[in-house]
Protein backbone atom coordinates (compact mmCIF):
# COMPACT_ATOMS: atom_id res chain seq x y z
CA UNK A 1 -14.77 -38.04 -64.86
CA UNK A 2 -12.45 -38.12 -67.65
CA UNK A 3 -11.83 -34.89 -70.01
CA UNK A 4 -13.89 -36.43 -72.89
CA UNK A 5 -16.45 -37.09 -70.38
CA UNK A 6 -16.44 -33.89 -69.10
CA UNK A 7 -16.44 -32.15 -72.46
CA UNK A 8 -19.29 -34.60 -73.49
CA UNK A 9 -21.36 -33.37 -70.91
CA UNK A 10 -20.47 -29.78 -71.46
CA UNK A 11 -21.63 -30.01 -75.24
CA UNK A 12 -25.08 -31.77 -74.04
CA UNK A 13 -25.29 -28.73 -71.72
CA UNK A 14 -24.97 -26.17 -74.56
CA UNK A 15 -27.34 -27.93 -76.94
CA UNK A 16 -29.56 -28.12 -73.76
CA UNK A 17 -29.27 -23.84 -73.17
CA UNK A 18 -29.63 -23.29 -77.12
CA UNK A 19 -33.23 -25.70 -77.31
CA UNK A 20 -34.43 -24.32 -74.08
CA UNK A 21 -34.06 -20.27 -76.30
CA UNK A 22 -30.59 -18.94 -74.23
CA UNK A 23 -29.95 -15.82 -76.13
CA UNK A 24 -26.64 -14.93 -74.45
CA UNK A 25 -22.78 -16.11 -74.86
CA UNK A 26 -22.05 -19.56 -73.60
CA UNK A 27 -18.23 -20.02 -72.77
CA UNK A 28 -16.61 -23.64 -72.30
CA UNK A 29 -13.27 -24.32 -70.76
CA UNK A 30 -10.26 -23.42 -72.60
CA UNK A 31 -12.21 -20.94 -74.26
CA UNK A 32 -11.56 -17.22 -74.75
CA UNK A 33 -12.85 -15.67 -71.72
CA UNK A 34 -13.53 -18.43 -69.99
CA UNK A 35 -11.10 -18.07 -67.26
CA UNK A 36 -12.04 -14.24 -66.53
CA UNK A 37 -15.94 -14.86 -66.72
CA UNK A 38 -15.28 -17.37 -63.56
CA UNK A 39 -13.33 -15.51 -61.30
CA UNK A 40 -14.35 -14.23 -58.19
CA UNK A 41 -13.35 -11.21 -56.56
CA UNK A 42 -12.33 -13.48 -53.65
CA UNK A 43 -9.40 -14.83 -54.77
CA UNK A 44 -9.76 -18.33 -52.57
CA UNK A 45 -13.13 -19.22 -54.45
CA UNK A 46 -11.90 -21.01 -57.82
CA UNK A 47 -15.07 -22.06 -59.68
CA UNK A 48 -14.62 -24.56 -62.78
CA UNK A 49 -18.09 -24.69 -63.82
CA UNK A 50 -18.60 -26.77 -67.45
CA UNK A 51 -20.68 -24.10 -68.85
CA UNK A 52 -20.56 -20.09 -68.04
CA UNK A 53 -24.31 -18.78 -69.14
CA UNK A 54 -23.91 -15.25 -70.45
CA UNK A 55 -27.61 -14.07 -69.75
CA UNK A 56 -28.78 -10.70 -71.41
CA UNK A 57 -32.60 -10.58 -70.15
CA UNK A 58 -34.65 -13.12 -67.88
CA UNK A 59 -35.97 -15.54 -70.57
CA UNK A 60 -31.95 -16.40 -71.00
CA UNK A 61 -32.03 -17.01 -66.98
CA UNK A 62 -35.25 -19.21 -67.37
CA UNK A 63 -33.57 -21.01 -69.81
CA UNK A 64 -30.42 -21.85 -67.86
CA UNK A 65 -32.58 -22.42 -64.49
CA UNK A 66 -34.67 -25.22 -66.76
CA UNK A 67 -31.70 -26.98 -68.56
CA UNK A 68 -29.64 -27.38 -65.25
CA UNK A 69 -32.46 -28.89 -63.71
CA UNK A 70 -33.13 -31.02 -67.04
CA UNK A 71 -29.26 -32.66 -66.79
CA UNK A 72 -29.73 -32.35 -62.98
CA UNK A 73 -26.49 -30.38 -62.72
CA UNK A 74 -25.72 -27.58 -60.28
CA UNK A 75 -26.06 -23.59 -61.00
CA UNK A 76 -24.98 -20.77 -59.92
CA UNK A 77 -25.50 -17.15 -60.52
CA UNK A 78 -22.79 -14.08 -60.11
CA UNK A 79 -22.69 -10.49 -61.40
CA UNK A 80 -19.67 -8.63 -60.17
CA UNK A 81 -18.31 -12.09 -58.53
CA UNK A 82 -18.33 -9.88 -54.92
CA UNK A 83 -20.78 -12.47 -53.01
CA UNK A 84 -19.48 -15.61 -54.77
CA UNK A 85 -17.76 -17.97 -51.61
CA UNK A 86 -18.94 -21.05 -53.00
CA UNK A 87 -16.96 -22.76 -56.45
CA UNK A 88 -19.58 -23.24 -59.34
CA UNK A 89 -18.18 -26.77 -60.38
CA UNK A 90 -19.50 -29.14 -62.47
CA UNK A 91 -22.77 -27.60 -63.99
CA UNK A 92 -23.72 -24.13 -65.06
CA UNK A 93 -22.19 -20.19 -63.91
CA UNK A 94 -24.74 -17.56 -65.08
CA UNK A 95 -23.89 -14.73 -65.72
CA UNK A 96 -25.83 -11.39 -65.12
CA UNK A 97 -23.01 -8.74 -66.05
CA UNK A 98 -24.62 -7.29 -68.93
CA UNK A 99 -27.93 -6.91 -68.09
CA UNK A 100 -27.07 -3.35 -66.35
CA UNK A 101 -30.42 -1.58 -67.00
CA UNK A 102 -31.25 1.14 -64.01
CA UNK A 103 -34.40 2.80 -64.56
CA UNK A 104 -35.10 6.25 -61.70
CA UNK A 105 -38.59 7.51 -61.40
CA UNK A 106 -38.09 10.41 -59.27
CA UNK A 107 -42.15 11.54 -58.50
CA UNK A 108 -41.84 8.06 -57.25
CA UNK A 109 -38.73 8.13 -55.81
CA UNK A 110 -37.95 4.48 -57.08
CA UNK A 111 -35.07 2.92 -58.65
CA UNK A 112 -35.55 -0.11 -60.91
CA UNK A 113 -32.53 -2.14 -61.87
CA UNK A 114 -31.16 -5.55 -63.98
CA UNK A 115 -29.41 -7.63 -61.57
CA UNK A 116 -25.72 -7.16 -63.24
CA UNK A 117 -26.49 -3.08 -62.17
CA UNK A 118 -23.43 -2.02 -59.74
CA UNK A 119 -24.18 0.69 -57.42
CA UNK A 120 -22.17 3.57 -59.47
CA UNK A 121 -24.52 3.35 -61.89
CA UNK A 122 -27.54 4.07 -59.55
CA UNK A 123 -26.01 6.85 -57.58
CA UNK A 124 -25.25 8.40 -60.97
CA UNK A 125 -28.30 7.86 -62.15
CA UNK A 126 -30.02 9.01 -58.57
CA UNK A 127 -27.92 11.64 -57.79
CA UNK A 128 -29.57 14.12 -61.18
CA UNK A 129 -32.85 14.03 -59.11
CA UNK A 130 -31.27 14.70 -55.80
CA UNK A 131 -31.64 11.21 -54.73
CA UNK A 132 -29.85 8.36 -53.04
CA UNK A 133 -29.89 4.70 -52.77
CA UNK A 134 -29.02 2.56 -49.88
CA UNK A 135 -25.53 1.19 -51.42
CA UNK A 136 -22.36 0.13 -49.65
CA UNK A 137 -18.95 1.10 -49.38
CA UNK A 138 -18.12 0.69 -52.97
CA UNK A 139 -19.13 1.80 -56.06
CA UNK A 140 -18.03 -1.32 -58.28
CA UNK A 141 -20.24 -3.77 -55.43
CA UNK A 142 -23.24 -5.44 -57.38
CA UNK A 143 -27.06 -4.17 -56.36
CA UNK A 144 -28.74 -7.43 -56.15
CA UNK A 145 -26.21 -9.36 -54.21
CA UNK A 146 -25.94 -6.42 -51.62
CA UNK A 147 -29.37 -6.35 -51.29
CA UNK A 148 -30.65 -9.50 -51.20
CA UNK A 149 -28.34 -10.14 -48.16
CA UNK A 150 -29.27 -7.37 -46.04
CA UNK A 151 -27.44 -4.70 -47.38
CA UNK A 152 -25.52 -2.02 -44.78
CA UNK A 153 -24.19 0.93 -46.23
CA UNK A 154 -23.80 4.55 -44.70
CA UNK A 155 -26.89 5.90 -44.40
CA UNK A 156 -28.70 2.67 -43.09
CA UNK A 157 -28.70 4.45 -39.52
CA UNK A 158 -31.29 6.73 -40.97
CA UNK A 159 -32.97 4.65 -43.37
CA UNK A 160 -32.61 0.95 -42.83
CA UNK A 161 -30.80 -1.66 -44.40
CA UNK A 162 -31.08 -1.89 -48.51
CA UNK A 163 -33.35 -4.99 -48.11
CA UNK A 164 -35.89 -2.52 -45.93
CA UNK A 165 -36.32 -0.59 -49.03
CA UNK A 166 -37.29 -3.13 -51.56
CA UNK A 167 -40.63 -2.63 -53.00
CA UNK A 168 -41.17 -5.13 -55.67
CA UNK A 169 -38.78 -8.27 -57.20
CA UNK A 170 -39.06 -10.33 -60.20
CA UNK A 171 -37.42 -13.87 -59.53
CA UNK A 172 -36.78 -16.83 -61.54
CA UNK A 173 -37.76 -19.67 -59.34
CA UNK A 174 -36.36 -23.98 -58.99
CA UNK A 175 -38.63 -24.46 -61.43
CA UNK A 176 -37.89 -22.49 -64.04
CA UNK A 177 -40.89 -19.65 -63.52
CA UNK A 178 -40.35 -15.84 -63.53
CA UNK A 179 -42.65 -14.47 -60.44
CA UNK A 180 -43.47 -10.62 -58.69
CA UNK A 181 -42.57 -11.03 -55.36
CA UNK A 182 -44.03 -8.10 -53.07
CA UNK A 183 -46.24 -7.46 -50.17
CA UNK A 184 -49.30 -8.10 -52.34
CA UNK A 185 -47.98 -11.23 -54.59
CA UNK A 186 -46.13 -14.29 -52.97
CA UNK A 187 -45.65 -12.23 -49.80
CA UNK A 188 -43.94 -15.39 -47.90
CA UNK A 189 -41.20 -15.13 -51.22
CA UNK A 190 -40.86 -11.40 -50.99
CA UNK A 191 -40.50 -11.72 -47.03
CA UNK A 192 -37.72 -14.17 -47.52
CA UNK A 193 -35.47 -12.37 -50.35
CA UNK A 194 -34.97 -9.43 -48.54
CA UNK A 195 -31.87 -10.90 -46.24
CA UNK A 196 -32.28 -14.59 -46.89
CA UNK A 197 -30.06 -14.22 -49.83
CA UNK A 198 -30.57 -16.23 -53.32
CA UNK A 199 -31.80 -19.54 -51.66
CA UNK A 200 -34.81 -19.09 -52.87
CA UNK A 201 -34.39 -18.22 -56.81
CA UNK A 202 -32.60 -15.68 -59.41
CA UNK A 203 -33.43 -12.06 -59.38
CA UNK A 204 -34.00 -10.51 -62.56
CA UNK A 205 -35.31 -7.16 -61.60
CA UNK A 206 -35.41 -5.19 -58.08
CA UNK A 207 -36.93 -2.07 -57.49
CA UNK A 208 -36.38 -0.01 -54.06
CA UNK A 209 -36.86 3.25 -52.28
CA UNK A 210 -34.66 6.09 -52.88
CA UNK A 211 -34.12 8.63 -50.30
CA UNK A 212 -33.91 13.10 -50.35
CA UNK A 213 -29.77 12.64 -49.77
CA UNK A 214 -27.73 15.24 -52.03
CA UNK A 215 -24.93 15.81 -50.43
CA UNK A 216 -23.03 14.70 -47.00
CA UNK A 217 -20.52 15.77 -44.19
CA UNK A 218 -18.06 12.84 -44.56
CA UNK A 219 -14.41 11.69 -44.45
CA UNK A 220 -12.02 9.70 -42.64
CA UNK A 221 -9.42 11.38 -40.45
CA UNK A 222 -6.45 9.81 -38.87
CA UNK A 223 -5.07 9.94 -34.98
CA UNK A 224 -2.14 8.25 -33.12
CA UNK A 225 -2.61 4.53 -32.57
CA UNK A 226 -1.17 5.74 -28.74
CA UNK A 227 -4.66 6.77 -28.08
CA UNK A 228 -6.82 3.90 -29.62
CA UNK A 229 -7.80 2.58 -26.02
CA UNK A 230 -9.13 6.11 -25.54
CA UNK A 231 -10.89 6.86 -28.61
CA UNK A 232 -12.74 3.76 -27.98
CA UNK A 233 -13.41 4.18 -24.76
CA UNK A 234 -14.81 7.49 -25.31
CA UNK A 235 -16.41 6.41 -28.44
CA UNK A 236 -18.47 3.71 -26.68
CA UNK A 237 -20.23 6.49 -24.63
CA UNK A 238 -21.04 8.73 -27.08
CA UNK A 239 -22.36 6.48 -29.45
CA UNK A 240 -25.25 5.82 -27.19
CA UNK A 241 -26.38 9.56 -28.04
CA UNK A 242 -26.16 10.61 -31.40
CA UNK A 243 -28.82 11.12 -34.06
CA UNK A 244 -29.31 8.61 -36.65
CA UNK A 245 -27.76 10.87 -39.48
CA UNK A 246 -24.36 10.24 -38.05
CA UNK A 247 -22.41 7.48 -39.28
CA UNK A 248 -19.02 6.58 -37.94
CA UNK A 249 -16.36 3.83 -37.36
CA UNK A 250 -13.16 3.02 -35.80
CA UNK A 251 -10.67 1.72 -37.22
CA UNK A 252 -7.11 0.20 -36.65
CA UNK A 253 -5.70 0.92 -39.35
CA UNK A 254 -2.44 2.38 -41.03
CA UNK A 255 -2.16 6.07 -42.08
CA UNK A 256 -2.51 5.85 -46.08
CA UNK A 257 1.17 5.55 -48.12
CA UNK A 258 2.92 4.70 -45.00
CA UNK A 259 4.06 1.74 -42.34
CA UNK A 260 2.83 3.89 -39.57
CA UNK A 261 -0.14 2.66 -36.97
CA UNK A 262 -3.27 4.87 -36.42
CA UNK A 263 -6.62 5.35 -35.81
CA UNK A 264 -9.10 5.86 -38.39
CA UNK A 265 -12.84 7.37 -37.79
CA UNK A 266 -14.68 6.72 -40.69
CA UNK A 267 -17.70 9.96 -40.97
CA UNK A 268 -21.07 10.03 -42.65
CA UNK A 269 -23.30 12.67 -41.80
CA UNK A 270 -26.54 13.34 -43.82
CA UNK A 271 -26.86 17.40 -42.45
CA UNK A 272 -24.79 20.49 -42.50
CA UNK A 273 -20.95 20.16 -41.63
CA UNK A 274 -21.54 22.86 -38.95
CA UNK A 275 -23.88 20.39 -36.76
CA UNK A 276 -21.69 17.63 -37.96
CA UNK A 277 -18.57 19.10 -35.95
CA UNK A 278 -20.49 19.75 -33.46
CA UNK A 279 -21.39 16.00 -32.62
CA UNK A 280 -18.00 15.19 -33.44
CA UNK A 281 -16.28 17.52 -31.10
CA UNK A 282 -16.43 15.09 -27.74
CA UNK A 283 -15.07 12.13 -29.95
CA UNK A 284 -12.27 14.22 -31.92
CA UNK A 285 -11.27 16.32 -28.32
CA UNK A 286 -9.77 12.64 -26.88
CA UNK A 287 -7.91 11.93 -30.06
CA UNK A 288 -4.82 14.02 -30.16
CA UNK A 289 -3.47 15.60 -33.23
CA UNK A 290 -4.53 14.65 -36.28
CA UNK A 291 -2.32 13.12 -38.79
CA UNK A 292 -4.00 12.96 -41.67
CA UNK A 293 -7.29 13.43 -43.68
CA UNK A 294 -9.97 15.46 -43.48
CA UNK A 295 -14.04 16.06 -43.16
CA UNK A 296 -15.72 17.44 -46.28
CA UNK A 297 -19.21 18.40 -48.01
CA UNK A 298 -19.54 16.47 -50.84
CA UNK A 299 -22.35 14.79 -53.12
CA UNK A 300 -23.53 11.27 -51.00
CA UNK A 301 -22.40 9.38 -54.85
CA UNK A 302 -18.70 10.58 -54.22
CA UNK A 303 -18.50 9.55 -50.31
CA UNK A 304 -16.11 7.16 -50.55
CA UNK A 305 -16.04 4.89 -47.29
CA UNK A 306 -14.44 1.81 -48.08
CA UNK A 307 -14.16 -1.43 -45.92
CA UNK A 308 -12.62 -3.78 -44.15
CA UNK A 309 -12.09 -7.65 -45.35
CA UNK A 310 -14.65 -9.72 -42.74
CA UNK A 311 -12.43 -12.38 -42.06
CA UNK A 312 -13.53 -12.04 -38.37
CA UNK A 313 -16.96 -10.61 -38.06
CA UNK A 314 -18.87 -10.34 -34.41
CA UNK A 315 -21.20 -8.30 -33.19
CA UNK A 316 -21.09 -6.52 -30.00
CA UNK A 317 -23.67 -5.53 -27.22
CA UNK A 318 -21.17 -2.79 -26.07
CA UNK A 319 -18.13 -2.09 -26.07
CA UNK A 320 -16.52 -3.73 -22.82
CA UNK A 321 -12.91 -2.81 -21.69
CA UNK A 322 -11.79 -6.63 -22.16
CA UNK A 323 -12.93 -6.14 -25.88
CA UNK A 324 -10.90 -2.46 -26.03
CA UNK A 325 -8.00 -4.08 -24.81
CA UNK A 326 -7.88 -7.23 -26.53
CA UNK A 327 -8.62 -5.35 -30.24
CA UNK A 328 -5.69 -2.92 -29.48
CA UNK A 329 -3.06 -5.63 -29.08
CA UNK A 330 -3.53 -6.73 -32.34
CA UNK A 331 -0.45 -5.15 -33.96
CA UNK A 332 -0.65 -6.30 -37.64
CA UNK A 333 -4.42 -6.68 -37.73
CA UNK A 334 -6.77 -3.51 -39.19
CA UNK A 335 -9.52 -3.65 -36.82
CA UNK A 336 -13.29 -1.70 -37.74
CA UNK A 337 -15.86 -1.35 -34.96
CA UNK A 338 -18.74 0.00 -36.74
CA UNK A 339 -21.91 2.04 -34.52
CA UNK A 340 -24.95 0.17 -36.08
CA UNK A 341 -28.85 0.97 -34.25
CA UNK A 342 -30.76 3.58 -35.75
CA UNK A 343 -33.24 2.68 -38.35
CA UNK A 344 -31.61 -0.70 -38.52
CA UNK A 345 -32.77 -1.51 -35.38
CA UNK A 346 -36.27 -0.17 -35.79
CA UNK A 347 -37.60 -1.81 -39.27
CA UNK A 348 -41.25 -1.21 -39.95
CA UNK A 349 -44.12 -3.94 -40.37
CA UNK A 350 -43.10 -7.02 -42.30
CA UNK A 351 -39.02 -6.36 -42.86
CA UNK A 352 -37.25 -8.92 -44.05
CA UNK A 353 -34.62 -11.78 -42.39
CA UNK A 354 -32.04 -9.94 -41.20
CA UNK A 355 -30.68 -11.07 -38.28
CA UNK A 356 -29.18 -9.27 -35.19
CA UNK A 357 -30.66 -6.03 -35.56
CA UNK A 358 -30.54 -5.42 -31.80
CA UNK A 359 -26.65 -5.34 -31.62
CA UNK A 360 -25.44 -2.11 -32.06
CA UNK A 361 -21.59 -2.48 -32.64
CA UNK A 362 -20.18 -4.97 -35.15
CA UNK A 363 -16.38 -5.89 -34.71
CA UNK A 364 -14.55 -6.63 -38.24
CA UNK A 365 -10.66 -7.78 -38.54
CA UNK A 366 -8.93 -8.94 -41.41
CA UNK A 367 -7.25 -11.63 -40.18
CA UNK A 368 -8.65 -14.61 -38.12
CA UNK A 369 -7.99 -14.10 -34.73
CA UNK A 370 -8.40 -16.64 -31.66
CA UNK A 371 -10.61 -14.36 -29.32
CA UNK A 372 -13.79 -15.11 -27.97
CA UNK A 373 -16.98 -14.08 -30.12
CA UNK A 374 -20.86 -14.36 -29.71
CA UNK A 375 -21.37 -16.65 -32.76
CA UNK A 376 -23.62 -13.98 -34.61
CA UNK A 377 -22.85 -12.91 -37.88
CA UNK A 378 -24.09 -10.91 -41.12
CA UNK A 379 -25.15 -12.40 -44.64
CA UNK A 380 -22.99 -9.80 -46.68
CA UNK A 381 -19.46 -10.19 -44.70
CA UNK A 382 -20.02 -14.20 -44.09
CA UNK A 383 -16.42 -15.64 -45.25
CA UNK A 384 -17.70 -19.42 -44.08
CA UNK A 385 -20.66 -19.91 -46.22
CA UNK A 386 -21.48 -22.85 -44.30
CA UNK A 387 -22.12 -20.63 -41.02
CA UNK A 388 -25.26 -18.99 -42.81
CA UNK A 389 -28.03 -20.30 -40.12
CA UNK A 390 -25.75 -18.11 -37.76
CA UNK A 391 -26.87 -14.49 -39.41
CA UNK A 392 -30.55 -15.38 -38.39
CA UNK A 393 -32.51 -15.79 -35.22
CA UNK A 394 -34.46 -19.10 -34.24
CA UNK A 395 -37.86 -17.74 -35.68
CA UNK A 396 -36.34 -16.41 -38.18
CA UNK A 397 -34.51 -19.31 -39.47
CA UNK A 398 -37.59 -21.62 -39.22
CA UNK A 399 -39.61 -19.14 -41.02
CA UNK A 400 -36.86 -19.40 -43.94
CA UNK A 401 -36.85 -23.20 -43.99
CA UNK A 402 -40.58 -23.01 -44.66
CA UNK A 403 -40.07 -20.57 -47.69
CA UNK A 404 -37.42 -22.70 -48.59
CA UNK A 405 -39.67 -25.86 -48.86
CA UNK A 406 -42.01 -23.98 -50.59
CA UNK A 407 -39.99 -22.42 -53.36
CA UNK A 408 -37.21 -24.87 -53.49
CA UNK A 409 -37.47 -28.20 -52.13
CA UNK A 410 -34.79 -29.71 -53.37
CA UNK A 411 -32.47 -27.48 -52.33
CA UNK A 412 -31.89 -26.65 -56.22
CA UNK A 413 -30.36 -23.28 -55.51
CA UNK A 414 -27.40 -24.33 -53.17
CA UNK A 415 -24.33 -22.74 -53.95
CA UNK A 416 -24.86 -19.91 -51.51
CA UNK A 417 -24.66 -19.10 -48.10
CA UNK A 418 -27.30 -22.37 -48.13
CA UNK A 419 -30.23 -22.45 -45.81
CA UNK A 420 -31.76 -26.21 -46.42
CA UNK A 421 -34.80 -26.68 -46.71
């Protein structure tokens, strides 16, 4: 298409968004703002949509949703631009970054938030009521995204995965219509959202639980890489016993500010630092001298955990030696093996599509590395979006290709990590 066709089309599209009542900012290429309103915070995704959507409230969404299908041209939606792995080219980017809104009712113990919300805002917001969400590593990471695609963060050994805690949704469906999905109203819909990602519409609001967390044991302390075999080894055993309010992680890593090789182990614990040494001791006792870091009480909305790029994800039924050995040879890789189980492992009645819930290690580098894996991944660290069908189980899957016929059978919504109808 030639660049008066494309701008042609372009202008059709914004007299499309302006008669269907879009509210918000509508950028064009070449444009002021254009060029930072696309980007993704992964830096290999380089979207050139025709049209990027500002949206300030759901009715702007609707809007969008109706005029792509109108000019039958793709959309896409992205906050913070964390889950966007697939290029919005050639139709319409919304964009959800200003509608922020977090609402707390703390009798309730709810939180209610706009889909451009990042999870700073809610721990801030939480944390005045003694209260905690179910975020992730980082405080910049977008709410909805997260969420939507199973969401693991620090305390999910003791309280699930973020998607386990949603309570109520308002999506924006193929066809333009704003719907409640919960366990009383489109149940099949509200089943599928929480870890099937946005196949299935646009989230405009999300409420979930919030949990009695104030403050935390947590840190990450640094050992020789000499003893990484050892850690693990040990590590591997006493995983299998601790209580679900211990969080932890390995990781081979490099000691902050420096060249030199160690190993990490990442700490959560949602309890009193005295029991949380305690628990430690048998893991810390095989590590050596510490080099660096430390184990603190602070508020759960200052725990800063961080993470590791998933550009090898696997997860693990245990820890074998061949796995120890092979992870520790990886010189210039940083390696994570994360303790999963818990509450994960144990959803109540009706939880959502989240795959894997059985294994109770996952392996993250951040490289790709040529070592053997078990095909099984995770929604939220997926780098090939087109390996989606492998974060769910058989039944699972099915059961998400029927939800996906129902709510979108034309596969409207498919620049995701795509399950087809």
């Amino acid at each position: 298409m030639s660049t008066q066709a494309i701008a042609a089309v372009a202008s059709d599209l914004v007299a499309g968004l302006l008669g269907a009542g879009f509210n918000g900012a509508v950028r064009l290429p070449g444009e002021p703002e254009y060029d930072e309103q696309r980007r993704s915070v992964i830096p290999s995704v380089d979207s050139r949509p025709l049209v990027i959507a500002e949206a300030y409230g759901r009715t702007d969404v609707q809007a969008a949703v109706r005029t792509a299908r109108e000019y039958g041209v793709p959309i896409a939606v992205q906050a913070t631009g964390h889950g966007t792995r697939v290029p919005a080219d050639g139709g319409i980017l919304v964009k959800t970054t200003q509608m922020t809104g977090v609402l707390i009712d703390p009798e309730r113990r709810i939180a209610k938030v706009a889909p451009g919300a990042r999870w700073g805002a809610v721990l801030d917001a939480a944390r005045q009521f003694g209260l905690a969400p179910l975020s992730g590593s980082h405080r910049d990471v977008g709410v909805t995204g997260y969420t939507l695609g199973g969401g693991v963060g620090w305390l999910a050994r003791k309280y699930g995965f973020a998607a386990d805690s949603v309570i109520r949704a308002e999506v924006v469906t193929a066809d333009g219509r704003a719907v409640t999905a919960s366990a009383e109203q489109h149940p099949d819909l509200f089943w599928a959202i929480r870890g099937g990602t946005g196949n299935f519409g646009i989230v405009t609001s999300l409420e979930f639980r919030l949990y009695p967390v104030r403050e935390v044991h947590a840190g990450i302390v640094y050992y020789g890489i000499d003893r990484a075999a050892e850690i693990l080894r040990r590590y591997r055993d006493w995983t299998a016993a601790i209580p679900n309010e211990l969080s932890t992680a390995v990781v081979l890593t490099r000691v902050p500010g420096t060249e030199q090789r160690a190993v990490a182990i990442k700490v959560l614990y949602a309890g009193p630092a005295d029991l949380a040494e305690h628990l430690l001791k048998p893991l810390f006792e095989v590590a050596g001298p510490r080099l660096a870091g430390e184990l603190t009480t602070i508020e759960y909305a200052d725990a800063a955990m961080g993470g590791t790029p998933a550009r090898h994800l696997d997860f693990l039924d245990t820890l074998t030696d061949e796995v120890i050995d092979g992870v520790t040879e990886l010189e210039d890789a940083t390696v994570e093996i994360r303790h999963w189980g818990g509450a994960m492992a144990h959803p109540g009645p009706g939880a959502g599509p989240i795959g894997h819930r059985e294994a109770p290690y996952s392996l993250i580098i951040d490289r790709e590395v040529a070592i053997p894996t078990s095909g099984r991944t995770f929604v939220n660290f997926l780098g090939d979006p087109g390996r989606a069908e492998t974060a769910y189980g058989a039944a699972e899957l099915q059961r998400l290709r029927e939800v996906k016929r129902a709510y979108d059978p034309t596969n409207f919504f498919h620049l995701n990590a795509n399950i087809k109808p």
